[in-house]
Protein backbone atom coordinates (compact mmCIF):
# COMPACT_ATOMS: atom_id res chain seq x y z
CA UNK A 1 105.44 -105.12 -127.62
CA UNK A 2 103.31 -104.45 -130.60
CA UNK A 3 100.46 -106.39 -129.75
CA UNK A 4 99.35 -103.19 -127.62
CA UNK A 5 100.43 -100.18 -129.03
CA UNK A 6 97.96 -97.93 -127.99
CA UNK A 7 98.73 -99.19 -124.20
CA UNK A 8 102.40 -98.65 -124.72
CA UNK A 9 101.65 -94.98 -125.80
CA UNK A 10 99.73 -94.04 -122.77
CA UNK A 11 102.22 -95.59 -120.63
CA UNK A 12 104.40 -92.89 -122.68
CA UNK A 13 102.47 -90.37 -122.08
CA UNK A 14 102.30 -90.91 -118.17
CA UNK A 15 106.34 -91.06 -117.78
CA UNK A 16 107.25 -88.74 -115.80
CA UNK A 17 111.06 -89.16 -116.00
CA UNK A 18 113.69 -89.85 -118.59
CA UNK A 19 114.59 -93.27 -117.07
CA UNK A 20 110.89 -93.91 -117.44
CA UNK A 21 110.86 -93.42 -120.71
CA UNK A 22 114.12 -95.19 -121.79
CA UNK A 23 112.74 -98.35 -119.26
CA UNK A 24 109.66 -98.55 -121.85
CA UNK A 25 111.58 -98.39 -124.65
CA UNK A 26 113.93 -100.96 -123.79
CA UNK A 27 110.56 -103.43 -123.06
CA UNK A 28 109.33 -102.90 -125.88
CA UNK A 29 112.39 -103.32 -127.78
CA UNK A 30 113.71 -102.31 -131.43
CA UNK A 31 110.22 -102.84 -133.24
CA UNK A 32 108.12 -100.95 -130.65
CA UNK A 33 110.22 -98.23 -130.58
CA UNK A 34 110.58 -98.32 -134.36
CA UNK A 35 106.75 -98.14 -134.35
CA UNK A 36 106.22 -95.73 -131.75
CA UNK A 37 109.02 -93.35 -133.98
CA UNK A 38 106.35 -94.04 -137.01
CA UNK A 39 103.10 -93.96 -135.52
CA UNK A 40 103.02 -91.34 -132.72
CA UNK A 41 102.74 -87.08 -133.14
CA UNK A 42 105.46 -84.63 -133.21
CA UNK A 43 105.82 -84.51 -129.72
CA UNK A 44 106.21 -88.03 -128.65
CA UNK A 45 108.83 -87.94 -131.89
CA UNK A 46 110.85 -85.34 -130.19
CA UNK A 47 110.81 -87.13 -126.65
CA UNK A 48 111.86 -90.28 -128.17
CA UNK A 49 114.64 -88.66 -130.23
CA UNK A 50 116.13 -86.54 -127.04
CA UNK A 51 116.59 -90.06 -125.69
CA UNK A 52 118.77 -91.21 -129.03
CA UNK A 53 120.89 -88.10 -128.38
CA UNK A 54 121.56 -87.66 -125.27
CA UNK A 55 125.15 -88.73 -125.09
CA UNK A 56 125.13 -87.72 -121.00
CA UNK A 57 123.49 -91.00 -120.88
CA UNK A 58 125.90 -92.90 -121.39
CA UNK A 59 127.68 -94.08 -118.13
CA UNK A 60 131.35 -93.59 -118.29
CA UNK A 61 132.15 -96.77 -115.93
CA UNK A 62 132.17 -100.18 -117.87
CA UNK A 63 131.81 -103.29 -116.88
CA UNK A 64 135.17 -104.35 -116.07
CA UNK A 65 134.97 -101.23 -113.77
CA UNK A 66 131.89 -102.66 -111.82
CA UNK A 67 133.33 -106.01 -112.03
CA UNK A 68 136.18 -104.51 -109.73
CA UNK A 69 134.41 -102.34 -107.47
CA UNK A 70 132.78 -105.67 -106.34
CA UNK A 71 129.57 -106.11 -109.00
CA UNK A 72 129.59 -109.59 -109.78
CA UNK A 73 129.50 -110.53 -113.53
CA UNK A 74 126.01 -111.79 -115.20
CA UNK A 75 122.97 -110.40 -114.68
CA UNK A 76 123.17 -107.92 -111.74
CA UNK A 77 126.07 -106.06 -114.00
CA UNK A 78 123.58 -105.36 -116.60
CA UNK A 79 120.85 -104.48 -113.81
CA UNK A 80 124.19 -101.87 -112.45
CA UNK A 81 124.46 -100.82 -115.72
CA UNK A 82 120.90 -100.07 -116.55
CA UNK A 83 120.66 -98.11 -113.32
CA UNK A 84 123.87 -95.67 -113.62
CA UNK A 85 121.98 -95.00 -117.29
CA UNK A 86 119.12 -94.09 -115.56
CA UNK A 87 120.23 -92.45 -112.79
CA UNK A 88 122.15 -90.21 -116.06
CA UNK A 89 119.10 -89.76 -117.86
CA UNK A 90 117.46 -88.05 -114.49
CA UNK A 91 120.41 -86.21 -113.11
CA UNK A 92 120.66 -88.28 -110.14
CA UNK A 93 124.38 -89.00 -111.08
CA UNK A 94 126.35 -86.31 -113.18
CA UNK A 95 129.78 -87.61 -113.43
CA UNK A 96 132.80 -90.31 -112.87
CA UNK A 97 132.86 -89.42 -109.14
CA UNK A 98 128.94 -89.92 -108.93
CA UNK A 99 129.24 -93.24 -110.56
CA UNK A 100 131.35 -94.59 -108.49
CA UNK A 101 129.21 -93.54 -105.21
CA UNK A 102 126.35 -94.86 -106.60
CA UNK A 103 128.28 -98.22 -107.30
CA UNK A 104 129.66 -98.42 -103.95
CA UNK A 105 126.16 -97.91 -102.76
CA UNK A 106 124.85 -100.57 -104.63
CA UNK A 107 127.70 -103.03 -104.00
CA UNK A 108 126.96 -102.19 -99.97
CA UNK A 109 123.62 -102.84 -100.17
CA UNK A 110 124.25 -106.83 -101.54
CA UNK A 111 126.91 -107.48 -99.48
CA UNK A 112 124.37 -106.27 -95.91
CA UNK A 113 121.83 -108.26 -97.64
CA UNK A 114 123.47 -111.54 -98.38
């Protein structure tokens, strides 16, 4: 991640959506973001630091929840997971009842596909 920091910056810069953001971050894990915190203006500080605090991120199903609404256990909870926290960060899913739809969704969509 820090072998391009300029490149992850512009990336930045071209996010157009919360979930964006937060997916770059979490690439270019705890030293990029450390570094971008360090290196970058006022403005990219402030976008990075909404992220930190914004507790509404922060889906309110676990995964023993997923586990039984039918997401199986390995990596496509954490893929689940990552996508209810995005979903958050955009306002694509606002609360409990949300969640679960977009769950259900999800779990629908494997089960017609395998």
């Amino acid at each position: 991640a820090l072998a391009s920091p300029a490149a992850l910056r512009q990336r930045l810069a071209f996010a157009t959506r919360p979930s964006e953001t937060a997916r770059l971050l979490r690439e270019a894990g705890p030293l990029g973001a450390a570094w971008l915190h360090l290196t970058s203006d006022d403005v990219t500080r402030r976008r990075l630091a909404r992220l930190d605090a914004d507790e509404t991120a922060r889906p309110s199903l676990g995964g023993d929840a997923l586990v039984e609404l039918g997401v199986p256990r390995g990596p496509e909870l954490a893929v689940v997971l990552n996508g209810l926290r995005d979903a958050r960060l955009d306002g694509d899913v606002h609360d409990r009842a949300s969640e679960l739809d977009y769950v259900k969704r999800w779990v629908a969509t494997r089960t017609k596909e395998g």
